[in-house]
Protein backbone atom coordinates (compact mmCIF):
# COMPACT_ATOMS: atom_id res chain seq x y z
CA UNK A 1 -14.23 8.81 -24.36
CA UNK A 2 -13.93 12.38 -25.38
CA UNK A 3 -13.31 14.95 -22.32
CA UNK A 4 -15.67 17.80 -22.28
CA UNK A 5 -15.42 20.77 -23.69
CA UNK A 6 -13.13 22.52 -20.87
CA UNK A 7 -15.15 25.85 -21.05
CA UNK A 8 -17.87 24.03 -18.42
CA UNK A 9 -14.82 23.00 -16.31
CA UNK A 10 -13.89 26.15 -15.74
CA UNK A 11 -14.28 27.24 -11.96
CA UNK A 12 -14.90 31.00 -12.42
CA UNK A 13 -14.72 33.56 -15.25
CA UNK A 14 -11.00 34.70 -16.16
CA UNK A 15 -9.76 31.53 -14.24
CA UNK A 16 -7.50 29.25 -16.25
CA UNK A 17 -9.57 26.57 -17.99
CA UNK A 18 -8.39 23.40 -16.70
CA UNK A 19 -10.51 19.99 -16.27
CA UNK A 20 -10.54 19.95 -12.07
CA UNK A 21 -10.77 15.82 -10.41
CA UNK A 22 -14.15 16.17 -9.21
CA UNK A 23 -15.60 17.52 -12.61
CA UNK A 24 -14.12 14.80 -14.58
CA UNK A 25 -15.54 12.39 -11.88
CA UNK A 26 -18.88 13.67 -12.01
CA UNK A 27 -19.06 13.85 -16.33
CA UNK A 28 -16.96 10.50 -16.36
CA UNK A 29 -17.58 8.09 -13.53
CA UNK A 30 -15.31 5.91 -12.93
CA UNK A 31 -12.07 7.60 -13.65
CA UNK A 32 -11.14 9.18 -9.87
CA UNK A 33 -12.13 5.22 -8.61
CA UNK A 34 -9.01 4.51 -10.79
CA UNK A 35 -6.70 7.49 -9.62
CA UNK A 36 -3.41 7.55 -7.59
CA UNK A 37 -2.70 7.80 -4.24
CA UNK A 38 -1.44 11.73 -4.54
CA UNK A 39 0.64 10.73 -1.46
CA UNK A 40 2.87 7.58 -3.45
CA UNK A 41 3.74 10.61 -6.09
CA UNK A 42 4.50 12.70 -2.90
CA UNK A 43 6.78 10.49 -1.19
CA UNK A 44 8.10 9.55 -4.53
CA UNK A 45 9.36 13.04 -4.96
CA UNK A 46 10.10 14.31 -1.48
CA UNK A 47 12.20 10.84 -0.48
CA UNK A 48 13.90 10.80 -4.13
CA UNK A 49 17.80 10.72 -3.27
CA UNK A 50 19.34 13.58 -5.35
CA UNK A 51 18.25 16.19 -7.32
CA UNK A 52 20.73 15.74 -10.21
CA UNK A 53 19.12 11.89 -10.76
CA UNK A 54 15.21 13.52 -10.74
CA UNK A 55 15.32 14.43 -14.48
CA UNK A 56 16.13 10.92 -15.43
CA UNK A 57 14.00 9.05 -13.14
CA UNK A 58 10.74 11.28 -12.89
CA UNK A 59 9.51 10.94 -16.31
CA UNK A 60 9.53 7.29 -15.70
CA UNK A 61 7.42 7.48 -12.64
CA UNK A 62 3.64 6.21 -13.93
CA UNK A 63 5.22 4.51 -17.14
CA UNK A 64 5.17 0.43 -17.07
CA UNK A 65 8.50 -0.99 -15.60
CA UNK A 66 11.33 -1.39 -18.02
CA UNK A 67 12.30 -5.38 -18.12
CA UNK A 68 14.33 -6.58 -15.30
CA UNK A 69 17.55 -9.04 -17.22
CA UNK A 70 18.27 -11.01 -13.97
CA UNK A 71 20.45 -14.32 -13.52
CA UNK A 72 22.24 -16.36 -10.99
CA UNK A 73 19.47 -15.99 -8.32
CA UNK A 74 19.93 -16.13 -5.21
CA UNK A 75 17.29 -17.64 -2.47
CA UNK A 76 15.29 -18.61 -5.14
CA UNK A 77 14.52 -17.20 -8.60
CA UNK A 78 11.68 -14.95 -9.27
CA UNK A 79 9.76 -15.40 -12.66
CA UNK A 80 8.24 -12.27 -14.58
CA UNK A 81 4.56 -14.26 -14.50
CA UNK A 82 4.66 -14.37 -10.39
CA UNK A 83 4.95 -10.39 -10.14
CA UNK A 84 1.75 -10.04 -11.59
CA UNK A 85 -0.12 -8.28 -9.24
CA UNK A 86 2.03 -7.83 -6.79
CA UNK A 87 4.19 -4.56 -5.66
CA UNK A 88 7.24 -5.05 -6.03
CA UNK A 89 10.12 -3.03 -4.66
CA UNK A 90 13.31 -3.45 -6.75
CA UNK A 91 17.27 -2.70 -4.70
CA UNK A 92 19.62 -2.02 -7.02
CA UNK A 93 22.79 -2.65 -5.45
CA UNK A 94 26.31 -3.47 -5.57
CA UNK A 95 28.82 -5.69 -3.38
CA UNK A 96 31.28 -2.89 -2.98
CA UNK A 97 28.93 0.09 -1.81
CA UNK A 98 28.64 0.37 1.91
CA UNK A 99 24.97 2.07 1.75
CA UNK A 100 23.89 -1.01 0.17
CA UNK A 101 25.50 -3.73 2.52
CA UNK A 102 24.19 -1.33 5.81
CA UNK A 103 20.28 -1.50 4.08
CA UNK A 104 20.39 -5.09 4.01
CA UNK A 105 19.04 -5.72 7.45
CA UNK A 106 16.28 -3.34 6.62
CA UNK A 107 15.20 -4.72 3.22
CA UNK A 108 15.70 -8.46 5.16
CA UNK A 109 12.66 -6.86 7.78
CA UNK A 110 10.18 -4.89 4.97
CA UNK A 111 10.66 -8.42 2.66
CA UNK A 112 9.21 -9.90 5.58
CA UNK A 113 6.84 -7.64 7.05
CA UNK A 114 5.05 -7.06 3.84
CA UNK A 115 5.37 -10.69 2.01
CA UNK A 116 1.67 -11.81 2.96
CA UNK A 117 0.34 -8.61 1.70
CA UNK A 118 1.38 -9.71 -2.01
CA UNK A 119 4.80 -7.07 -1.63
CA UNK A 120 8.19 -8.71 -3.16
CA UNK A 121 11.43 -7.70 -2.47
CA UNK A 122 14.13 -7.84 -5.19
CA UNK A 123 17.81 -7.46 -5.35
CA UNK A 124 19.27 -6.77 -8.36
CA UNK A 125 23.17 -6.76 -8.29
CA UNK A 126 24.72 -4.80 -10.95
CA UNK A 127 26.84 -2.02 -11.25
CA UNK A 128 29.52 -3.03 -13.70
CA UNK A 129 32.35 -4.49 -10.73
CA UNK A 130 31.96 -7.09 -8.52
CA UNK A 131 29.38 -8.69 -9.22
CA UNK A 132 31.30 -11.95 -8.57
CA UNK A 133 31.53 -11.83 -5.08
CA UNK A 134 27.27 -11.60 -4.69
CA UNK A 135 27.15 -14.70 -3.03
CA UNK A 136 29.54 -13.94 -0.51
CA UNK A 137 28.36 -10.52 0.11
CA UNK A 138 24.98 -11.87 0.35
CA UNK A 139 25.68 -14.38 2.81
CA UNK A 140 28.12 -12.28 4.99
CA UNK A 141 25.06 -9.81 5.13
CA UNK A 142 22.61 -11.90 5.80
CA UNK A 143 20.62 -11.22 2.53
CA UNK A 144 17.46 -13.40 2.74
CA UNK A 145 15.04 -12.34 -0.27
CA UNK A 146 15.89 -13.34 -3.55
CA UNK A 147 18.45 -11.38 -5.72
CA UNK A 148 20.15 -11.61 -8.70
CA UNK A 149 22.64 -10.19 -11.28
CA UNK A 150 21.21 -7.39 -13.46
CA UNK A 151 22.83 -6.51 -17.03
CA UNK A 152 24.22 -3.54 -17.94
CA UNK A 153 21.38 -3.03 -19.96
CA UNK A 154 19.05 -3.57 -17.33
CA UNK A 155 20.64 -0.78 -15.10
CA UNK A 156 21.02 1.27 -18.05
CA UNK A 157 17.27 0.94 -18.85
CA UNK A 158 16.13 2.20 -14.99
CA UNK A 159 18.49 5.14 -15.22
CA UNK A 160 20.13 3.73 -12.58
CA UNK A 161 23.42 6.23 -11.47
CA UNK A 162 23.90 5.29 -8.16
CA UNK A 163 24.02 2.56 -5.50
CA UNK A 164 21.43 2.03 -3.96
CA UNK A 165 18.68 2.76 -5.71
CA UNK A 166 15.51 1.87 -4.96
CA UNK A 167 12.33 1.07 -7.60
CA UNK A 168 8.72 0.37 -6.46
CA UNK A 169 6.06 -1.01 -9.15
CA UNK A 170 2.22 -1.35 -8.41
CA UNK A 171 0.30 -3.88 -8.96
CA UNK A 172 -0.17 -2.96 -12.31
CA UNK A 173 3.53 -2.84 -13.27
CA UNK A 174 3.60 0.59 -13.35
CA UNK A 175 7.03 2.31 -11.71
CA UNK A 176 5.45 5.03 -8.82
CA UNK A 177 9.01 5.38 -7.29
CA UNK A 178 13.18 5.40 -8.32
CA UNK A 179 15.45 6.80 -6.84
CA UNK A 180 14.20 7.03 -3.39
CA UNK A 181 16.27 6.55 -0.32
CA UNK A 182 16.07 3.88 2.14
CA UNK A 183 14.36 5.09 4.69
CA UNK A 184 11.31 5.84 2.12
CA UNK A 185 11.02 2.30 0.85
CA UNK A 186 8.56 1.02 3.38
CA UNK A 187 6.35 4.29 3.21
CA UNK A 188 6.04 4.16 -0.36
CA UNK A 189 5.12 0.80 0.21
CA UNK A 190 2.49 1.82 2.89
CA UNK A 191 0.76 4.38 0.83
CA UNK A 192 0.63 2.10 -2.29
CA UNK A 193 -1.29 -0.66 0.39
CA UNK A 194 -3.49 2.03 0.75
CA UNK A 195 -4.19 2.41 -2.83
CA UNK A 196 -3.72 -0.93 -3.91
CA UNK A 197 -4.45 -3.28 -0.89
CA UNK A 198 -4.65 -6.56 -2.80
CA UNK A 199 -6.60 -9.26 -3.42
């Protein structure tokens, strides 16, 4: 469907002519049912880790997940067709980093606390080194959701530049967060609920 000519949209004379939410809703019903929680895109942004990683991970944000190239699970393996409609938050992590080994108790509780409300929790171990002591890092941790080994590729494809870093997709596979730091994880989460409660 064709958007309006945006000379009707236009809140007052001289005013910059841009389509506004509620005039789109009211020529094309429908289309704000389908919009974004405004507050995952803010927490996306406000809890992103650094500002140097925000020009590689931003333009992702809304854009379907790149393909996650896991193996050697770890407390059971997770199959592309079961994430189908669920959120799914994504750690990126490595056996040497300390940030990552101290968020493990926390993931351990959100995996948890959100499982029945169709939200998965996914390690993905890969930064290049040591990804042959996963086992033992994950059982020295405590690491109880399932996580694997990602390819370079795979951490090349999420831009991912440091350790942790944390991905959330809807339910529709799209990414609405990277980059964010731990402590954002379960209020991305929370807003997306909102948004997206489920089934």
């Amino acid at each position: 469907m064709a958007i309006p000519d945006p000379g009707i949209l236009g809140p007052f004379p001289g005013a910059p002519m841009r389509p506004c939410a509620l005039c789109l809703g009211l020529l094309m019903p429908g289309l704000l049912a389908a919009a974004e929680n405004p507050k995952v895109t803010a927490l996306a942004t406000e809890g992103h880790w650094l500002e140097s990683g925000w020009s590689a991970h931003q333009p992702m944000l809304g854009k379907p997940a790149p393909r996650l190239d896991l193996s050697g699970w770890l407390n059971g393996e997770v199959k592309p067709e079961s994430l189908k409609g669920k959120i799914v938050v994504v750690d990126f992590w490595a056996t040497w980093c300390g940030p990552c080994r101290a968020s493990i108790p926390h993931n351990n509780e959100l995996a948890q606390k959100y499982a029945d409300r169709g939200v998965l929790m996914i390690g993905a171990c890969g930064s290049g080194r040591g990804e042959e002591r996963m086992e033992d890092t994950a059982r020295a941790t405590g690491l109880a959701y399932p996580t694997a080994r990602a390819s370079a590729a795979t951490t090349a494809a999420w831009n991912v530049q440091w350790w942790p870093t944390y991905a959330v997709i809807d339910r529709n596979g799209l990414v609405r967060a990277l980059g964010i730091r731990p402590d954002y994880v379960g209020r991305v989460v929370e807003a997306l609920l909102e948004e997206q409660p489920g089934k």
